[in-house]
N, C-alpha and C. Protein backbone atom coordinates (compact mmCIF):
# COMPACT_ATOMS: atom_id res chain seq x y z
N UNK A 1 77.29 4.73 21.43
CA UNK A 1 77.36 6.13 21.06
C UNK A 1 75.95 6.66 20.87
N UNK A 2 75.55 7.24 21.66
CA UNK A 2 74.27 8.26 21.65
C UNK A 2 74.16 8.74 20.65
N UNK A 3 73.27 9.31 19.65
CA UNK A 3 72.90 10.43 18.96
C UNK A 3 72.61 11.94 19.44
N UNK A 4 72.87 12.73 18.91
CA UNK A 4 72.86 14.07 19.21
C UNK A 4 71.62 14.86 18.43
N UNK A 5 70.89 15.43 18.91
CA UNK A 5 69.86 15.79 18.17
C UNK A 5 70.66 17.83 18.40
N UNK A 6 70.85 18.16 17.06
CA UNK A 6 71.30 19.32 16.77
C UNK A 6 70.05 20.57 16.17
N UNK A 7 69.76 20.98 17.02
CA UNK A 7 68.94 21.90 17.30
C UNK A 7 68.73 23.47 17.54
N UNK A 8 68.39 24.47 17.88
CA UNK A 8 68.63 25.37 18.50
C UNK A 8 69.02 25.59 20.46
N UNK A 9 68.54 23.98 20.66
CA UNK A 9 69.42 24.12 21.97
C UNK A 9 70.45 23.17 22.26
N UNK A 10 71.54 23.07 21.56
CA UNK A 10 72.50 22.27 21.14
C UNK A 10 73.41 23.65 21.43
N UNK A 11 74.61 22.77 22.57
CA UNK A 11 75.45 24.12 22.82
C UNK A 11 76.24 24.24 21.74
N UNK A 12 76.52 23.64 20.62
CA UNK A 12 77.82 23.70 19.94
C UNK A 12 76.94 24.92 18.58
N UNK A 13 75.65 24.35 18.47
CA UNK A 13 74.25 24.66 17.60
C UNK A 13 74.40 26.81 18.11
N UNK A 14 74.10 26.29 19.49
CA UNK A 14 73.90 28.09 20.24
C UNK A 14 75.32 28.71 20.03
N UNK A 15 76.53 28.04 19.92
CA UNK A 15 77.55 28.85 19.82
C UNK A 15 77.63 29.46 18.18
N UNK A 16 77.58 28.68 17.20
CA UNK A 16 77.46 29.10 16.01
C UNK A 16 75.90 30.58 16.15
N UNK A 17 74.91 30.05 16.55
CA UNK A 17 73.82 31.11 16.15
C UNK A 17 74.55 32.57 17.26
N UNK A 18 75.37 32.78 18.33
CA UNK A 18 75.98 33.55 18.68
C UNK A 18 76.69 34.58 17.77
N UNK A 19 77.29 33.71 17.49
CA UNK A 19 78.55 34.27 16.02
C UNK A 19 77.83 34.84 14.99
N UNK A 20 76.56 34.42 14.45
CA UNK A 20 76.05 34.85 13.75
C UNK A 20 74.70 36.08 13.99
N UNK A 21 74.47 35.84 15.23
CA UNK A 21 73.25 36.24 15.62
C UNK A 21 74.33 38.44 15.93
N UNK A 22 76.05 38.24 16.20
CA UNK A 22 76.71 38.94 16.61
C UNK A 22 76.77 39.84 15.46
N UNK A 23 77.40 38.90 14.27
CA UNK A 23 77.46 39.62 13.28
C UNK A 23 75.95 40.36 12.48
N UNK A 24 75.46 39.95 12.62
CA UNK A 24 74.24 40.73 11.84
C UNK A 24 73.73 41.97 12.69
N UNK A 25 73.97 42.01 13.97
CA UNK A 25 73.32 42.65 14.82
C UNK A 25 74.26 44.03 14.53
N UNK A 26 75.80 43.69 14.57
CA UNK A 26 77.02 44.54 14.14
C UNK A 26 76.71 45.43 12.81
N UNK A 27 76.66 44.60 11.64
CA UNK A 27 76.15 44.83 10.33
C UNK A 27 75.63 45.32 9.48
N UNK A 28 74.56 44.19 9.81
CA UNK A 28 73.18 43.96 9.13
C UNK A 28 71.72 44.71 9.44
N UNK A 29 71.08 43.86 11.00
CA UNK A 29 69.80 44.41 11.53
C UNK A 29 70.30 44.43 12.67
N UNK A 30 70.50 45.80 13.09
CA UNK A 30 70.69 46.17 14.47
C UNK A 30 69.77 45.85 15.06
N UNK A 31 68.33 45.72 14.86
CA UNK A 31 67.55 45.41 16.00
C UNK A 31 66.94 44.11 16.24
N UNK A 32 68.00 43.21 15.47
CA UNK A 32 67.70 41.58 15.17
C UNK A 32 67.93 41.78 16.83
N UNK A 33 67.11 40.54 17.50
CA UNK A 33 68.00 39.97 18.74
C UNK A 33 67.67 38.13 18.55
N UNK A 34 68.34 37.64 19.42
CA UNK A 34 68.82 36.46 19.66
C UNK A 34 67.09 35.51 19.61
N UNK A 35 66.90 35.92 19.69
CA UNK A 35 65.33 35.10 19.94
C UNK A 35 64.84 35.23 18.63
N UNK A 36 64.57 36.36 17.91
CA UNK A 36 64.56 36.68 16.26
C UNK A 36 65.08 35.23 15.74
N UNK A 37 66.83 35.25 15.74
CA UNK A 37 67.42 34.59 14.89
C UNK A 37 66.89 32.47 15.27
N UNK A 38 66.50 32.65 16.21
CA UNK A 38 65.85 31.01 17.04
C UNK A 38 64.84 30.96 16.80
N UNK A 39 63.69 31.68 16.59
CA UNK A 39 62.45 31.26 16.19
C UNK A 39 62.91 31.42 14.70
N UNK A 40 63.17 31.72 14.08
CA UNK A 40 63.71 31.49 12.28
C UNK A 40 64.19 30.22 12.38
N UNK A 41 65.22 29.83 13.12
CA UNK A 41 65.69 28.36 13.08
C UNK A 41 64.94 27.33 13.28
N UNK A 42 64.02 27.43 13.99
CA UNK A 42 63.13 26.64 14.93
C UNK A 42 62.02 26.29 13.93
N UNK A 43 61.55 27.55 13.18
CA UNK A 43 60.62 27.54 12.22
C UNK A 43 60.93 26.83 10.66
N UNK A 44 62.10 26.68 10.35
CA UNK A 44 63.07 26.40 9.28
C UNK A 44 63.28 24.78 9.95
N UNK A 45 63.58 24.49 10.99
CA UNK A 45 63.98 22.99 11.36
C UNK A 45 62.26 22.13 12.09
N UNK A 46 60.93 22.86 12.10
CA UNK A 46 59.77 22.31 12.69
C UNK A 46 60.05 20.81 12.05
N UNK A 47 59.61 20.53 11.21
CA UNK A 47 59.62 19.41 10.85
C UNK A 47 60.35 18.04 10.73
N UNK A 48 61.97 19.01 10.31
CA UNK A 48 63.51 17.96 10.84
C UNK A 48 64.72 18.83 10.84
N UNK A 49 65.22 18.10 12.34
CA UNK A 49 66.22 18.90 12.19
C UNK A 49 67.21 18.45 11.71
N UNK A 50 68.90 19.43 11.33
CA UNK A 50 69.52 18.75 11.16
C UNK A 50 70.23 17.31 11.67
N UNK A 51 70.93 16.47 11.00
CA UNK A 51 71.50 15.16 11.37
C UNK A 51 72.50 15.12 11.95
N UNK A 52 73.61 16.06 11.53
CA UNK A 52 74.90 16.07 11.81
C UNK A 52 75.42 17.57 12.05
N UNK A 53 75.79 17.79 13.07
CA UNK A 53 76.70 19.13 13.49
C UNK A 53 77.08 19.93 12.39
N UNK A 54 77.47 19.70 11.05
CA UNK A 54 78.16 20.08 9.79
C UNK A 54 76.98 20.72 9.31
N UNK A 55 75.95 19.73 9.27
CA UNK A 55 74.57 20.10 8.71
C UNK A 55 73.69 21.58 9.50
N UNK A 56 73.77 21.48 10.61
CA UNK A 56 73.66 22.80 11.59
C UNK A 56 73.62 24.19 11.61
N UNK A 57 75.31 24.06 11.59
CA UNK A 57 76.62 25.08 11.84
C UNK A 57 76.21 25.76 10.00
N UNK A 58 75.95 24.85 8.83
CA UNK A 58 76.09 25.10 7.54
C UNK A 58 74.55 26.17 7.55
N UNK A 59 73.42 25.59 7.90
CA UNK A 59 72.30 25.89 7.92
C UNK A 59 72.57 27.87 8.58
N UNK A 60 72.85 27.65 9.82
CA UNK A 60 73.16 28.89 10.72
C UNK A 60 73.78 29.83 9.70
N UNK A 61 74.87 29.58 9.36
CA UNK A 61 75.72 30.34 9.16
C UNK A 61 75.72 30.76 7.66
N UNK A 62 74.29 30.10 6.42
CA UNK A 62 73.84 30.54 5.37
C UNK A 62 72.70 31.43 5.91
N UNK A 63 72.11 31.50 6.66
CA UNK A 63 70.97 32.18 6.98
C UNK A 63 71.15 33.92 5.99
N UNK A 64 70.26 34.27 5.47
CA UNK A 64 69.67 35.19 4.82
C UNK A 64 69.35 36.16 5.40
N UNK A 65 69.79 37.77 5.60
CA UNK A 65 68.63 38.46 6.26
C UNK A 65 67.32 38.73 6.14
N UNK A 66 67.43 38.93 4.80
CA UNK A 66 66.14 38.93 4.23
C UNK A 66 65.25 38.16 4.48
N UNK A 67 65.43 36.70 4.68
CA UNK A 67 65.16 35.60 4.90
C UNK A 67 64.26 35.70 6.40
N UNK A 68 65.18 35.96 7.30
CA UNK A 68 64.85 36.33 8.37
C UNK A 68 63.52 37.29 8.99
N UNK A 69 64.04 38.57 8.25
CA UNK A 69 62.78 39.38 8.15
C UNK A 69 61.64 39.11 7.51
N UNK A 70 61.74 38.35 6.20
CA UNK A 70 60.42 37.67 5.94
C UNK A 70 59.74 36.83 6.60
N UNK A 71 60.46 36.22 7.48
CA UNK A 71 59.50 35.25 8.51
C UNK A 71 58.96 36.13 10.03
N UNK A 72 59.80 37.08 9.91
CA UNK A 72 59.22 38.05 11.33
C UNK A 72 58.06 38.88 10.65
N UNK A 73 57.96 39.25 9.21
CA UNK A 73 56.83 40.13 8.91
C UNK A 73 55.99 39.33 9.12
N UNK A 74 56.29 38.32 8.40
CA UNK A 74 54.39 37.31 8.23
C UNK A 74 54.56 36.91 9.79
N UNK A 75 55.41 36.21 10.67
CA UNK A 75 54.97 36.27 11.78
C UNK A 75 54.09 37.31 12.97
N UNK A 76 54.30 38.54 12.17
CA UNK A 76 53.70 39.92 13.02
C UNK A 76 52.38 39.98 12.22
N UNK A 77 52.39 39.41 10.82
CA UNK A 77 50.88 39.58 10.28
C UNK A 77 50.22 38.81 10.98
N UNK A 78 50.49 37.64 11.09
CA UNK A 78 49.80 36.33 11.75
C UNK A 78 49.34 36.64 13.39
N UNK A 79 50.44 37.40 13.77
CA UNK A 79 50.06 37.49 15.50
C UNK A 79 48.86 38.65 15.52
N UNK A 80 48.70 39.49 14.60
CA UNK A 80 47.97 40.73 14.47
C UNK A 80 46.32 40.15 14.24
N UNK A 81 46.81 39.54 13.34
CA UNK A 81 45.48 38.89 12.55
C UNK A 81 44.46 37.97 13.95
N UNK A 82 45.44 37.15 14.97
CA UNK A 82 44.39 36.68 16.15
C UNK A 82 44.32 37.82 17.04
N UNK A 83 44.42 39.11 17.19
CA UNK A 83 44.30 39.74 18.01
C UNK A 83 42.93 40.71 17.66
N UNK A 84 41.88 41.47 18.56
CA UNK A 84 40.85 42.79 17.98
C UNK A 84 41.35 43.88 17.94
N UNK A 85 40.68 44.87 17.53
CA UNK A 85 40.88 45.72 17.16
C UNK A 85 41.44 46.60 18.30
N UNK A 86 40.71 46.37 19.16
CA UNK A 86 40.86 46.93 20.50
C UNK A 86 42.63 46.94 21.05
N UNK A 87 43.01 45.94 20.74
CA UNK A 87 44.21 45.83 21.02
C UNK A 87 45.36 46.67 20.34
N UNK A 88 44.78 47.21 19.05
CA UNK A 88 45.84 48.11 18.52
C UNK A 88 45.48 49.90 19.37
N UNK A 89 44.26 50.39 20.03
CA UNK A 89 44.10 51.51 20.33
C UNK A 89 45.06 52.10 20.82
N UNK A 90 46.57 52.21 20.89
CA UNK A 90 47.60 52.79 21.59
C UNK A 90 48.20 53.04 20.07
N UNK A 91 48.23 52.04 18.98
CA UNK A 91 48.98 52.85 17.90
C UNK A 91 48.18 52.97 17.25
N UNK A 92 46.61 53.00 17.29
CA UNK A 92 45.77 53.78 16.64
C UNK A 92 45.48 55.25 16.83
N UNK A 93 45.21 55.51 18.08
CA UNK A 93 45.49 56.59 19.15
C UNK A 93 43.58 56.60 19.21
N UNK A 94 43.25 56.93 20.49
CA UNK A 94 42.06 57.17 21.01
C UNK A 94 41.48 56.08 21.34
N UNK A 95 40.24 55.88 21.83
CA UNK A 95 39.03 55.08 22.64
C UNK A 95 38.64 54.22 21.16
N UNK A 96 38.61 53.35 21.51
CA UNK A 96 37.46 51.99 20.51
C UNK A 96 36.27 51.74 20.86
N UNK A 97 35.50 52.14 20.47
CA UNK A 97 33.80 51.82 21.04
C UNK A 97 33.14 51.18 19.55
N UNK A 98 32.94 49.94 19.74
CA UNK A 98 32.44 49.26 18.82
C UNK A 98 32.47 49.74 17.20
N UNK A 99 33.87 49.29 17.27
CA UNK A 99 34.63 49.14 15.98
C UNK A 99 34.74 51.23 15.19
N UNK A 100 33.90 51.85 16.28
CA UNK A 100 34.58 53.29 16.22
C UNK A 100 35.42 54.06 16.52
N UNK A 101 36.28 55.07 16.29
CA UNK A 101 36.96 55.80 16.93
C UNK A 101 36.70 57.05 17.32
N UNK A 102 36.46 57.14 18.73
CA UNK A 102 35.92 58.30 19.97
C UNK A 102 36.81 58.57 20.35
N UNK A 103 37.44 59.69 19.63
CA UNK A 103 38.68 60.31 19.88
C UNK A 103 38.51 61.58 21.19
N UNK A 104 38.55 61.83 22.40
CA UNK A 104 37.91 62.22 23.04
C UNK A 104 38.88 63.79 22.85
N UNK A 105 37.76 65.19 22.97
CA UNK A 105 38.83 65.87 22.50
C UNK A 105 38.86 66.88 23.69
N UNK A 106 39.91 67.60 23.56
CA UNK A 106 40.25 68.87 24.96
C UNK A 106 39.98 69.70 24.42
């Protein structure tokens, strides 16, 4: 008898985060999507995952929203934080010229 490593790509694993990933979207955070709710899992199981299917399905299906969104904020702080400045000039609005804003005007 093989072992099963229960994961986020474990079909029995993806059918539960379905169900759940359904209901919250219904609910909760309409603009949760499916990849949201897998990198939370993924990030929550880095180190070990569950052992047993029970252990999984239990994990999934306690998930927190709150929970959730706290790991997407600090994940958006974190992705922000390796990026320059330069890269925000579309929701800054105008030109970046060394760490200025040359707002060019009509």
């Amino acid at each position: 008898m093989s072992q099963s490593t229960f994961d986020v790509n474990h079909r029995l694993v993806e059918l539960t985060m379905v169900l759940k990933y359904k209901n919250y979207k219904k609910k909760i955070l309409p603009t949760l999507t499916y990849v949201n709710l897998e990198d939370y899992l993924n990030h929550l199981w880095r180190n070990k995952s569950p052992r047993t299917l029970n252990q999984a399905v239990d994990v999934v299906w306690n998930v927190a929203a709150n929970d959730v969104v706290r790991f997407l904020s600090t994940q958006a702080v974190i992705d922000a934080a390796k990026k320059n400045l330069e890269d925000f000039a579309d929701v800054i609005g105008g030109e970046l010229t060394y760490g200025k804003n040359t707002t060019k005007e009509k």
